[in-house]
Every structure is written in structure tokens, then in C-alpha cells.
N, C-alpha and C. Protein backbone atom coordinates (compact mmCIF):
# COMPACT_ATOMS: atom_id res chain seq x y z
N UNK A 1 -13.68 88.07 151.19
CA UNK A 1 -14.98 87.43 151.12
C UNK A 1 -15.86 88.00 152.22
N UNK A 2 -16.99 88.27 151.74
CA UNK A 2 -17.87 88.97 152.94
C UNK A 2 -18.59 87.36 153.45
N UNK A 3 -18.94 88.34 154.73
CA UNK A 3 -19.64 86.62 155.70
C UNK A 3 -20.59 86.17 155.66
N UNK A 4 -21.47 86.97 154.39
CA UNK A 4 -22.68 86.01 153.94
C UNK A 4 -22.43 84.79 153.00
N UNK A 5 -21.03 85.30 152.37
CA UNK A 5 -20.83 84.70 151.08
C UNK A 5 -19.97 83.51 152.14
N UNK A 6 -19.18 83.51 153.51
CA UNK A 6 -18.46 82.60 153.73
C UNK A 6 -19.09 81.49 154.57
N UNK A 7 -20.50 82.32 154.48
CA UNK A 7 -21.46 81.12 155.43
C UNK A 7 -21.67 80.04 154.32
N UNK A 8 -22.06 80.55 153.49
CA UNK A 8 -22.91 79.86 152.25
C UNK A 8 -22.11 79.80 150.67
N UNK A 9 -21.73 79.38 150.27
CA UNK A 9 -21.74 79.17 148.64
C UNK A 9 -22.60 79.56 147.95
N UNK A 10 -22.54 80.45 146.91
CA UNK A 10 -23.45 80.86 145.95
C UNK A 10 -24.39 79.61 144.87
N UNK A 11 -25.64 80.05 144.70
CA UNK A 11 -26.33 79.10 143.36
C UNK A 11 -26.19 80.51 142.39
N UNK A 12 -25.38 80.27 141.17
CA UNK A 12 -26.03 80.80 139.87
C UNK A 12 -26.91 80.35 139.17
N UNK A 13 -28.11 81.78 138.57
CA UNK A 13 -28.75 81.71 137.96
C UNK A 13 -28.21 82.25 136.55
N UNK A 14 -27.82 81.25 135.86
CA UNK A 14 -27.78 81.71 134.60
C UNK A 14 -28.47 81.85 133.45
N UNK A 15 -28.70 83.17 133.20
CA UNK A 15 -30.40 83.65 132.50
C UNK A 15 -30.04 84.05 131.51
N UNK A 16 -31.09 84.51 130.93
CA UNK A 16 -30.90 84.73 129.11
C UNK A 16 -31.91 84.54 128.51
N UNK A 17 -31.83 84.83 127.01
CA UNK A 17 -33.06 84.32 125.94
C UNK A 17 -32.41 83.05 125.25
N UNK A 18 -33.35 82.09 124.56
CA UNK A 18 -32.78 81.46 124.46
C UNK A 18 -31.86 81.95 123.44
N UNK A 19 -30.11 80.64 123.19
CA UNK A 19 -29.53 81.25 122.09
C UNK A 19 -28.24 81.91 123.09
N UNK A 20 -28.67 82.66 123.65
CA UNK A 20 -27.41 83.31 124.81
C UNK A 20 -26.38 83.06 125.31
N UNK A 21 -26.08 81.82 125.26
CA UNK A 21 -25.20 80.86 126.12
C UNK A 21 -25.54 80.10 127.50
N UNK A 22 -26.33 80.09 127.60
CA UNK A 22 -26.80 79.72 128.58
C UNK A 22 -25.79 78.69 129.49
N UNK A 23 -26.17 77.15 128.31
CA UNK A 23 -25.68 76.16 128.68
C UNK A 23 -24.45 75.86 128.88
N UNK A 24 -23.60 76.56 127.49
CA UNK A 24 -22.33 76.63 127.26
C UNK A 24 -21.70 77.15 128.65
N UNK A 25 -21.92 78.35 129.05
CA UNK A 25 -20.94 79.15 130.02
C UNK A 25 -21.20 78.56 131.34
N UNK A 26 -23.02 78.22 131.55
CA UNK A 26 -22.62 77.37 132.97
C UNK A 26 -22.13 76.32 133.39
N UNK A 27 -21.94 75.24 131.89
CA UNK A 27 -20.98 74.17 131.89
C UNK A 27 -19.65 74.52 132.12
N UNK A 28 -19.29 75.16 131.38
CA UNK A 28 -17.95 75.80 131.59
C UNK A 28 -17.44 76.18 133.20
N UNK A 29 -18.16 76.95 133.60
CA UNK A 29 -18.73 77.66 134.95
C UNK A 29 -18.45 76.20 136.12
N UNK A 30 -18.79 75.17 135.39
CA UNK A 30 -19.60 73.77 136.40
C UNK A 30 -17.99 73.45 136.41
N UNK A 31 -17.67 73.33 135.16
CA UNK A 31 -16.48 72.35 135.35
C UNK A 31 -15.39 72.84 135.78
N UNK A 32 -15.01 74.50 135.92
CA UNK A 32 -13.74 75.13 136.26
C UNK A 32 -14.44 75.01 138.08
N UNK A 33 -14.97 75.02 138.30
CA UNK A 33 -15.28 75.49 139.42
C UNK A 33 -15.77 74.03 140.63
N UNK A 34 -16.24 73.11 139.81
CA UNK A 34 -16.23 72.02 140.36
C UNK A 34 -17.56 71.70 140.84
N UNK A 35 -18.68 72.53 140.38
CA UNK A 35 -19.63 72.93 141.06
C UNK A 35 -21.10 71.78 140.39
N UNK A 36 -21.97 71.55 141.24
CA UNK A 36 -22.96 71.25 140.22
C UNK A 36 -23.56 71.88 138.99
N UNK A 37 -24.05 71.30 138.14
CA UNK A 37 -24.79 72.11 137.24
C UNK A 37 -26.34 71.41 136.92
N UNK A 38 -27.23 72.41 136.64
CA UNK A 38 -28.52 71.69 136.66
C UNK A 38 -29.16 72.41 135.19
N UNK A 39 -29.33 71.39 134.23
CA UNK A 39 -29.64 72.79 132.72
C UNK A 39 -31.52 73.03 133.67
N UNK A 40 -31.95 73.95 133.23
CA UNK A 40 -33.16 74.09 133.63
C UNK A 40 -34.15 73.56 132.23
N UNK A 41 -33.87 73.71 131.16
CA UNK A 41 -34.48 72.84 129.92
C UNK A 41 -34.70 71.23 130.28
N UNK A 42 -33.82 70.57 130.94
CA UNK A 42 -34.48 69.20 131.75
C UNK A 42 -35.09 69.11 132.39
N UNK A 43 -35.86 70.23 133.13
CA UNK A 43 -36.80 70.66 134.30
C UNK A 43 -38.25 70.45 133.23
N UNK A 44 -38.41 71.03 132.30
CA UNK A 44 -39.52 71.37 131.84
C UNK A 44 -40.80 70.22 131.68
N UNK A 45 -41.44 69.93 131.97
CA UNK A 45 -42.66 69.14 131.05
C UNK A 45 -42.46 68.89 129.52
N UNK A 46 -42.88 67.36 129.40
CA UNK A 46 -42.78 67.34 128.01
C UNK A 46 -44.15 68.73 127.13
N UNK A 47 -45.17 68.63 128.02
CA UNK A 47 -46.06 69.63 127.40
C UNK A 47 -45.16 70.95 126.91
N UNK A 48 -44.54 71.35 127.53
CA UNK A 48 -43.43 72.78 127.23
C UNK A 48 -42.70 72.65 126.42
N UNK A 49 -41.88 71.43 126.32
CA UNK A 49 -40.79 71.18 125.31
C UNK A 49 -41.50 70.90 123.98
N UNK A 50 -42.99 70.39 124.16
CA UNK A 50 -43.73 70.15 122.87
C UNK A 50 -44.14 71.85 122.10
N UNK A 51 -44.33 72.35 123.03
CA UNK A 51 -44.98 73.90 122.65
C UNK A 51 -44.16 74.65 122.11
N UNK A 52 -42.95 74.23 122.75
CA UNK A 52 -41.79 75.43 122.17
C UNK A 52 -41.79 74.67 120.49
N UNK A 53 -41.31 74.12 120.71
CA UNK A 53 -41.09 73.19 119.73
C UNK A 53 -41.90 72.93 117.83
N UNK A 54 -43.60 73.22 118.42
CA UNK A 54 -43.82 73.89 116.90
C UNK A 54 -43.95 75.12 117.11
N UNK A 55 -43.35 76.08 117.96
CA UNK A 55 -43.24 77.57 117.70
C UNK A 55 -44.11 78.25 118.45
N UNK A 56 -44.73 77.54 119.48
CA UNK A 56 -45.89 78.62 120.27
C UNK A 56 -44.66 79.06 121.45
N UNK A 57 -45.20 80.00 121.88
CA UNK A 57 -43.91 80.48 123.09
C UNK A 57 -44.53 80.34 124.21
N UNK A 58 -44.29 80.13 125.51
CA UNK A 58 -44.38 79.93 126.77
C UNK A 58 -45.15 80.92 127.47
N UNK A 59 -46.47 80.61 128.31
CA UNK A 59 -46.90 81.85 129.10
C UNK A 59 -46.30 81.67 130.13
N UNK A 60 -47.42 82.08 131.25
CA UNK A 60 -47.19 82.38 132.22
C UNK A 60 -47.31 81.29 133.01
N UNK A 61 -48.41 80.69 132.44
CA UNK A 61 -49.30 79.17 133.82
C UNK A 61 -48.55 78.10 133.28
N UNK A 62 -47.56 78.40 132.28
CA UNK A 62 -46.28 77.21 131.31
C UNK A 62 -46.00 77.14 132.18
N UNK A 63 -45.17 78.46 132.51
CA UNK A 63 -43.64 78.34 133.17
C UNK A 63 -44.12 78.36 135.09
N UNK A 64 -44.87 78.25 135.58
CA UNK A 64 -44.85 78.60 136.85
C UNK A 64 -44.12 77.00 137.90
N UNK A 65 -44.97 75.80 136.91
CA UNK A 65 -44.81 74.72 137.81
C UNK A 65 -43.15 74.40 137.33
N UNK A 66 -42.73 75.25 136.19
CA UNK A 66 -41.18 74.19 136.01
C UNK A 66 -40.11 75.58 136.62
N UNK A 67 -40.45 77.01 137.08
CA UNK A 67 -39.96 77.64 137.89
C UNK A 67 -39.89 77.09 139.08
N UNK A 68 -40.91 76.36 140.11
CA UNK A 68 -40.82 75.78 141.07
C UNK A 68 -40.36 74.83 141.57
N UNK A 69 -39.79 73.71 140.00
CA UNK A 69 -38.65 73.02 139.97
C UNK A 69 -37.43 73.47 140.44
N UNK A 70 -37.45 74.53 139.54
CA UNK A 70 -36.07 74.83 139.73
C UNK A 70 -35.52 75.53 140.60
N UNK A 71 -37.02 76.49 141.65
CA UNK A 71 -36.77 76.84 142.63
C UNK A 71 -36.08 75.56 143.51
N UNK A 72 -37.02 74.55 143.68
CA UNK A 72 -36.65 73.56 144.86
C UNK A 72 -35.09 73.10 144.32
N UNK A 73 -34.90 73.09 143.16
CA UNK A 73 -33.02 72.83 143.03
C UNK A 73 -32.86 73.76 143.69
N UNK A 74 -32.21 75.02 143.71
CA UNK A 74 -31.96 75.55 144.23
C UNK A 74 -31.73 76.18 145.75
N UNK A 75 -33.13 75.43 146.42
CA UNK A 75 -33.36 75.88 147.59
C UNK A 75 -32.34 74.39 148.75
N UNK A 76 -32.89 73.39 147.62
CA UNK A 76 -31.85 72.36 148.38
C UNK A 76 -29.95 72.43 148.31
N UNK A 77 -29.45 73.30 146.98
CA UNK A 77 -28.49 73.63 147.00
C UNK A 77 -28.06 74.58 148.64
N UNK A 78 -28.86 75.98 148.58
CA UNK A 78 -28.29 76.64 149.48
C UNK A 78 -28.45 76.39 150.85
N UNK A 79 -29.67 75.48 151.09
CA UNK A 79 -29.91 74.93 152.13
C UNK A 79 -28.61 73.84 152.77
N UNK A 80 -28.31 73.54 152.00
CA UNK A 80 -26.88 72.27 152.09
C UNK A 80 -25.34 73.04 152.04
N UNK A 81 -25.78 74.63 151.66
CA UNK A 81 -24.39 75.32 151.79
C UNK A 81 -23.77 74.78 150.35
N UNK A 82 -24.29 74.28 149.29
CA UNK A 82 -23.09 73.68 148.30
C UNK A 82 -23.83 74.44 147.08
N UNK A 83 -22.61 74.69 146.29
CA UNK A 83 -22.52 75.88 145.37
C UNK A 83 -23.18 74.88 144.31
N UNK A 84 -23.96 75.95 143.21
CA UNK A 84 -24.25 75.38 141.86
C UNK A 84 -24.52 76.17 141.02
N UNK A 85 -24.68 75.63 139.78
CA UNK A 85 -25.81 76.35 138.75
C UNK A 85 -26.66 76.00 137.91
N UNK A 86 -27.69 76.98 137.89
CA UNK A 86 -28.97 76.22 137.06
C UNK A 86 -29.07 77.39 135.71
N UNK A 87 -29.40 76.76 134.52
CA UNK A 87 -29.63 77.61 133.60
C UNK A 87 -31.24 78.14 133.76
N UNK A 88 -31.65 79.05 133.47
CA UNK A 88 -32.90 79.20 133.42
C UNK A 88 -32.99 80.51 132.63
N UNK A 89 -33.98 80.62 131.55
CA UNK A 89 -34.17 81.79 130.82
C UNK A 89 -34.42 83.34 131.98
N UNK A 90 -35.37 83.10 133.03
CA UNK A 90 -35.24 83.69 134.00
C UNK A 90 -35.67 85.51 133.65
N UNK A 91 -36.56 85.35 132.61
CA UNK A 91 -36.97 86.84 131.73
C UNK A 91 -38.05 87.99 132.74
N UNK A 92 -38.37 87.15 133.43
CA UNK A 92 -39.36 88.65 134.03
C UNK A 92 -38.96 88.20 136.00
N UNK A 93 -38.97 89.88 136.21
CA UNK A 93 -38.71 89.80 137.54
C UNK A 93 -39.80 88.70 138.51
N UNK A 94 -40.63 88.84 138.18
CA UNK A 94 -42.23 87.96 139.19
C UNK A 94 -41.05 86.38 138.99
N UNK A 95 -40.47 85.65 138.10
CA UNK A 95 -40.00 84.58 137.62
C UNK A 95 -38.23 84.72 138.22
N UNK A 96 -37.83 85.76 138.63
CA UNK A 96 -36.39 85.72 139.10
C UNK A 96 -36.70 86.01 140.73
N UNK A 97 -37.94 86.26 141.53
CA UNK A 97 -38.38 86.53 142.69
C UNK A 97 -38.92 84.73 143.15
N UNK A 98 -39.41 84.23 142.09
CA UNK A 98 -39.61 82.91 142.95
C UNK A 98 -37.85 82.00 143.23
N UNK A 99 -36.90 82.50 142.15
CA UNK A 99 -36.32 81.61 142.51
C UNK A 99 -35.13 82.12 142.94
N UNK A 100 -34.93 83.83 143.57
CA UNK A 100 -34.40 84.34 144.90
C UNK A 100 -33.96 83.68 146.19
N UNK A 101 -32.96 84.17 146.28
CA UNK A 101 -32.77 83.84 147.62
C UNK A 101 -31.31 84.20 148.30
N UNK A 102 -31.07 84.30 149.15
CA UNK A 102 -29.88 85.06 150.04
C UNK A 102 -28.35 85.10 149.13
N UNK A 103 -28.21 83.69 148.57
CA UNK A 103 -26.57 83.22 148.21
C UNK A 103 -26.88 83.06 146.27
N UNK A 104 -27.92 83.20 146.10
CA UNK A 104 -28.32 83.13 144.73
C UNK A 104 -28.42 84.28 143.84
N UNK A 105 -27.21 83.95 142.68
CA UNK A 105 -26.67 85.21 142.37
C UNK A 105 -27.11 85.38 140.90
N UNK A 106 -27.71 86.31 140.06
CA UNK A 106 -28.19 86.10 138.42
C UNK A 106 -27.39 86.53 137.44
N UNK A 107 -26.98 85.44 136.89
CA UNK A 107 -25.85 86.30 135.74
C UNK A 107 -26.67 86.32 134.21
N UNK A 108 -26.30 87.47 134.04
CA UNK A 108 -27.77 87.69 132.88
C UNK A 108 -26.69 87.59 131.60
N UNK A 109 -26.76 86.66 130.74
CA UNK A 109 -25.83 86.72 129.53
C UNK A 109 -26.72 87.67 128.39
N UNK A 110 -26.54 89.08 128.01
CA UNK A 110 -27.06 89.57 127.30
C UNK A 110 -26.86 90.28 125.91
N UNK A 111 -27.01 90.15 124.73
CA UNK A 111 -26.55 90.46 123.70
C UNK A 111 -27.68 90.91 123.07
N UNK A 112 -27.37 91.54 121.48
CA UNK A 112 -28.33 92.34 120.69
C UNK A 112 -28.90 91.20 119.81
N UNK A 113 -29.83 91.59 119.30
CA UNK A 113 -31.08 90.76 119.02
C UNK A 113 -30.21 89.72 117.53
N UNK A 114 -29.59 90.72 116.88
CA UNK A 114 -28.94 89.86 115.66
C UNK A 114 -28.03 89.43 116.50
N UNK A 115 -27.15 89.63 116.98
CA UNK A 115 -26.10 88.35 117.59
C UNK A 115 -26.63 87.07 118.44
N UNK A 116 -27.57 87.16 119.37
CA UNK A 116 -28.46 85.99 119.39
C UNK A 116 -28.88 85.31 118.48
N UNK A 117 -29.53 85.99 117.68
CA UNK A 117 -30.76 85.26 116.26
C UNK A 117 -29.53 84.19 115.53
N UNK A 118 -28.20 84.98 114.96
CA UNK A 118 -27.06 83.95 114.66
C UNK A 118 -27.09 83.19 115.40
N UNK A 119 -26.59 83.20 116.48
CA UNK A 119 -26.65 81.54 117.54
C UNK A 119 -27.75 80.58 117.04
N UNK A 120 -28.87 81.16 117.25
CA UNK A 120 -29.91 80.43 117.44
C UNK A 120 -30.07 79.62 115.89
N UNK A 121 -29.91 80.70 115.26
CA UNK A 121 -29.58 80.08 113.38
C UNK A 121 -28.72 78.87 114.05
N UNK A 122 -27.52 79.11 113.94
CA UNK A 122 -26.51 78.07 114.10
C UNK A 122 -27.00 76.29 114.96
N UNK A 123 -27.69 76.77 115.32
CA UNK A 123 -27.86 75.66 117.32
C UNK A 123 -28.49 74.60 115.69
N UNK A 124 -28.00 73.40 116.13
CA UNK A 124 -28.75 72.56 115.36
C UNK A 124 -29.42 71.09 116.77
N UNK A 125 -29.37 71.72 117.50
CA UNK A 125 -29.83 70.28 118.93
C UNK A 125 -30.97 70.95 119.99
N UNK A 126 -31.32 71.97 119.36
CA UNK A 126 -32.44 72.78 120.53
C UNK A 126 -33.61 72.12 120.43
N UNK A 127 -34.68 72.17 120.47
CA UNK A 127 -36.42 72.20 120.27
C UNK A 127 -36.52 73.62 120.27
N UNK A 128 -35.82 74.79 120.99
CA UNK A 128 -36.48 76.04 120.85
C UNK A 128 -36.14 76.59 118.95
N UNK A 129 -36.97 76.92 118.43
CA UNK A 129 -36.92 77.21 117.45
C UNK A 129 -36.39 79.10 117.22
N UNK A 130 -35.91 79.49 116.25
CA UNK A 130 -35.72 80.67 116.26
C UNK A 130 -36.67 81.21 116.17
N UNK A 131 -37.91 81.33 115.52
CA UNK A 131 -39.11 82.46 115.11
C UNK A 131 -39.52 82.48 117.12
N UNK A 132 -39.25 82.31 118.06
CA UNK A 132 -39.39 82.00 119.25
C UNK A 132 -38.70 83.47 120.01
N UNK A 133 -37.53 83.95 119.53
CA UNK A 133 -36.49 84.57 119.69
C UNK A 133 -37.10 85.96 120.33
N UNK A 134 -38.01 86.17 118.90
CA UNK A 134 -38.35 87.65 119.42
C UNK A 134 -39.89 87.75 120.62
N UNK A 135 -40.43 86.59 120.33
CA UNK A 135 -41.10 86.32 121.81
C UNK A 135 -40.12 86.56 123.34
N UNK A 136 -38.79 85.79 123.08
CA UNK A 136 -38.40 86.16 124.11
C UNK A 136 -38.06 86.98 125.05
N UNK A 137 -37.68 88.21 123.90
CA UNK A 137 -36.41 89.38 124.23
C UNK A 137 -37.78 90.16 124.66
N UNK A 138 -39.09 90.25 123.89
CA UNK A 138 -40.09 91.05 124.65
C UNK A 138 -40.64 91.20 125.64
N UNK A 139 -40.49 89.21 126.19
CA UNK A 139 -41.01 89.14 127.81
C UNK A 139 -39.76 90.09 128.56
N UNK A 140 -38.29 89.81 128.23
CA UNK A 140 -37.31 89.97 129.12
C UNK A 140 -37.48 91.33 129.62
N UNK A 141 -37.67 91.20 131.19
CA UNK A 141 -37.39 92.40 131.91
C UNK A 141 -36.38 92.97 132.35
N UNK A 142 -35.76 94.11 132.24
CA UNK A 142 -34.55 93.97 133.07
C UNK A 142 -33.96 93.69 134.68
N UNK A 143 -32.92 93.70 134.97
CA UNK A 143 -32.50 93.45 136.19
C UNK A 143 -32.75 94.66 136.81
N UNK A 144 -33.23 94.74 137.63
CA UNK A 144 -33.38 95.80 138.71
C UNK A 144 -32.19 95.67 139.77
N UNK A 145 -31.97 97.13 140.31
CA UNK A 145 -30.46 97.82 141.09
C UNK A 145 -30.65 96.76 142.28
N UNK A 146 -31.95 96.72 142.47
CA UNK A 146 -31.85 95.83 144.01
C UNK A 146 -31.85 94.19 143.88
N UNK A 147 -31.58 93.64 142.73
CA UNK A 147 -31.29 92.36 142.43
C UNK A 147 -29.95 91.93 142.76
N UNK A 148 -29.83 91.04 143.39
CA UNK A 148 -27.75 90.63 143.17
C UNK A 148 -27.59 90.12 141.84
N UNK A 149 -26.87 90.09 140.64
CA UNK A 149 -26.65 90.15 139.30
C UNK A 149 -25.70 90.15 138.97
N UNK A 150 -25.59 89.75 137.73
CA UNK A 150 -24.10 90.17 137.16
C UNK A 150 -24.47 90.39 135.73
N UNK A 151 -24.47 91.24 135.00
CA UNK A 151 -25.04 91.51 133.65
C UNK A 151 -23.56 91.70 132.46
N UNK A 152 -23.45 90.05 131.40
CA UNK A 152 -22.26 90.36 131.07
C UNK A 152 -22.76 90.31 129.66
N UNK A 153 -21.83 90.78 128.73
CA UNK A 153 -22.40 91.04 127.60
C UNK A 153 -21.55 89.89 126.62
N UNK A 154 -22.45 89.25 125.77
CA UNK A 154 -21.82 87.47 125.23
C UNK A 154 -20.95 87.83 123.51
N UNK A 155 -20.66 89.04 123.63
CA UNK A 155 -20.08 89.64 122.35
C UNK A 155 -18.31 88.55 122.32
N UNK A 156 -18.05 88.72 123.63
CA UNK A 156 -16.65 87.52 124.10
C UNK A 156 -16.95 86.60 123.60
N UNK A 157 -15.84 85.50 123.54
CA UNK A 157 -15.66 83.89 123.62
C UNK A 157 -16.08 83.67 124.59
N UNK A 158 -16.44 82.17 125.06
CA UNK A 158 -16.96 81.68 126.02
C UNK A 158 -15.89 81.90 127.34
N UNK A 159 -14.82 81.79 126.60
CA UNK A 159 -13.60 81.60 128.15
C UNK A 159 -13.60 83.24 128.45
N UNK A 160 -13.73 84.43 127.63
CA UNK A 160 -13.86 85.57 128.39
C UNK A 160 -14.59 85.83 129.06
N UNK A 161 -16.48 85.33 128.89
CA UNK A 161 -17.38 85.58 129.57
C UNK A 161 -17.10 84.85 130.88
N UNK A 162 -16.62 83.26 130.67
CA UNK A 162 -16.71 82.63 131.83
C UNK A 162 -15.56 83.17 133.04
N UNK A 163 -14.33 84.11 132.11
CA UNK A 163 -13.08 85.00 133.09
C UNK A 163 -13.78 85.81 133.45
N UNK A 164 -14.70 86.54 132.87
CA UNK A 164 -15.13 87.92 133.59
C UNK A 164 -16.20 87.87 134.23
N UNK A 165 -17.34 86.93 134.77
CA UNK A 165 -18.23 86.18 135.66
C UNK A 165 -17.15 85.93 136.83
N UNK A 166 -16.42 84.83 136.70
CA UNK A 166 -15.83 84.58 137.96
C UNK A 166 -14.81 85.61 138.21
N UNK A 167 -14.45 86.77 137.59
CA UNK A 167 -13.92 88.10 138.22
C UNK A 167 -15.06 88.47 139.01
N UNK A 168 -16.22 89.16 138.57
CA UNK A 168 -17.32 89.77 139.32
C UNK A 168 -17.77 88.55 140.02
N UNK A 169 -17.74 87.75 140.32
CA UNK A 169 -18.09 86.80 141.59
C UNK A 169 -17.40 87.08 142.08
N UNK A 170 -16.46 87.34 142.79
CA UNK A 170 -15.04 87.78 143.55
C UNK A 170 -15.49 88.82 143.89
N UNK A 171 -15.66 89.61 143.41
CA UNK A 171 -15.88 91.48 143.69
C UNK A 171 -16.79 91.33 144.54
N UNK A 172 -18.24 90.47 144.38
CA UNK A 172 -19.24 90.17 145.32
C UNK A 172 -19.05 89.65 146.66
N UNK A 173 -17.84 89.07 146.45
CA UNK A 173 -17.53 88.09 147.87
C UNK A 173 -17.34 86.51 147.80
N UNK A 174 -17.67 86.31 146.39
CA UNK A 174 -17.87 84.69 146.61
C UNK A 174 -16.53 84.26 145.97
């Protein structure tokens, strides 16, 4: 373990479009690990959850005040030294820079556009609607080299993604 990681406990950001796994793997994630979990879809304004909802997609001046939610989860996590995770779609760098920070690590669950779109077919408990989908994948920016990350690909079962996350958390130090 390196001694940034033994000062502090990591917050995951677990990002994605919707459809990705988001929820699934950081629950999973929450409960092997013992850790908090925070979905970031409970963060939102009802105004957001209404928008997604008949199919308009999210700008920019949407998402800023429920990023800053989820910044302050976060900031009180690492501030307290205690590990967690928050789901958050987390698609453009300007939106993974507010909610940065030293012990906060992004695991990007990423798959091809038809293996999402199935999920999202399937999900019968969302408000995000599928015609939403390809709004998403267009905002998504990629991870840049100088991000801390973990970029896993959701083609696995949930228990492989969630084995091979907490492998590469290890490799990192945590």
C-alpha cells in the first residue's frame, strides 16, 4: 500500500452512461467491502428526474448544482478518512474535475453502445429512458492518462467486474 492510500481510504467514483452498471457493481462494491454507498440518482432534483424522464437529456446548468452534491459527499467522506462510493454518470472531464480529489478514484464501467442499449431495454425501475442513451455516450469524454481511474469493460458478470475493480484497487495501493 502506498502512503497516500494508507493515510486515507479511497471514495469511488463509479461512472458510466446510464444502463452500465452503475448501481449494481457499487452495491456490490458497498457490501463486499463494507463501505458506504451513496447512488448519485438520489442526489438529483426532482426538476432532473422530471426531464430525464419524458426524454429531454441533461445539460450543463442541470447537472452543475447536483455535481456539487455529490462533490460535498465526497469531500466529507475523504475528509473523515472513511472509504465510499458514489455512483455518478460522471461523462465529461469539467464534471469528473469538480468532484476530484487526492483518495478519489474513477472506475469507468464501459461497454459498446448495443450492450448498454440491452440493459437499458431490460431496466424496468429507471426514469432514465432509453432514447436518452445515445445523448449520453456523445457527452462521454474519455478518461485522460493523468486521471486516477480504472476503466473496466461490463462485457463480465457483475462478480467479475466487481473481482477485477478490487484487483486494480490493490495495484493502486488501496
Amino acid at each position: 500500500m502506498t502512503e497516500k492510500a494508507a493515510q486515507k481510504n479511497p471514495v469511488l467514483v463509479v461512472m458510466g452512461v446510464s444502463g452500465s452498471g452503475k448501481s449494481t457493481v457499487g452495491g456490490m462494491i458497498a457490501g463486499a467491502m463494507g463501505w458506504d454507498l451513496q447512488e448519485g440518482d438520489d442526489l438529483h432534483p426532482q426538476a432532473n428526474i422530471e426531464k430525464m424522464a419524458t426524454g429531454h437529456p441533461l445539460n450543463d446548468d442541470d447537472r452543475w448544482p447536483w455535481l456539487d452534491k455529490i462533490a460535498q459527499w465526497i469531500t466529507q467522506h475523504t475528509d473523515a478518512g472513511q472509504p465510499g462510493i458514489v455512483t455518478c454518470s460522471a461523462l465529461k472531464r469539467s464534471y469528473r474535475d469538480i468532484l476530484r480529489g487526492e483518495n478519489v478514484v474513477f472506475v469507468h464501467l464501459a461497454g459498446s453502445r448495443d450492450q448498454i442499449g440491452q440493459r437499458l431495454t431490460a431496466r424496468l425501475d429507471h426514469y432514465m429512458p432509453p432514447s436518452l442513451l445515445d445523448s449520453q455516450i456523445s457527452t462521454l469524454e474519455p478518461i485522460d492518462p493523468d486521471e486516477q481511474a480504472i476503466i473496466i469493460d461490463v462485457g463480465g458478470s457483475p462478480v467479475e467486474i466487481v473481482e477485477e475493480i478490487l484487483r486494480r484497487l490493490e495495484e493502486l495501493g488501496y
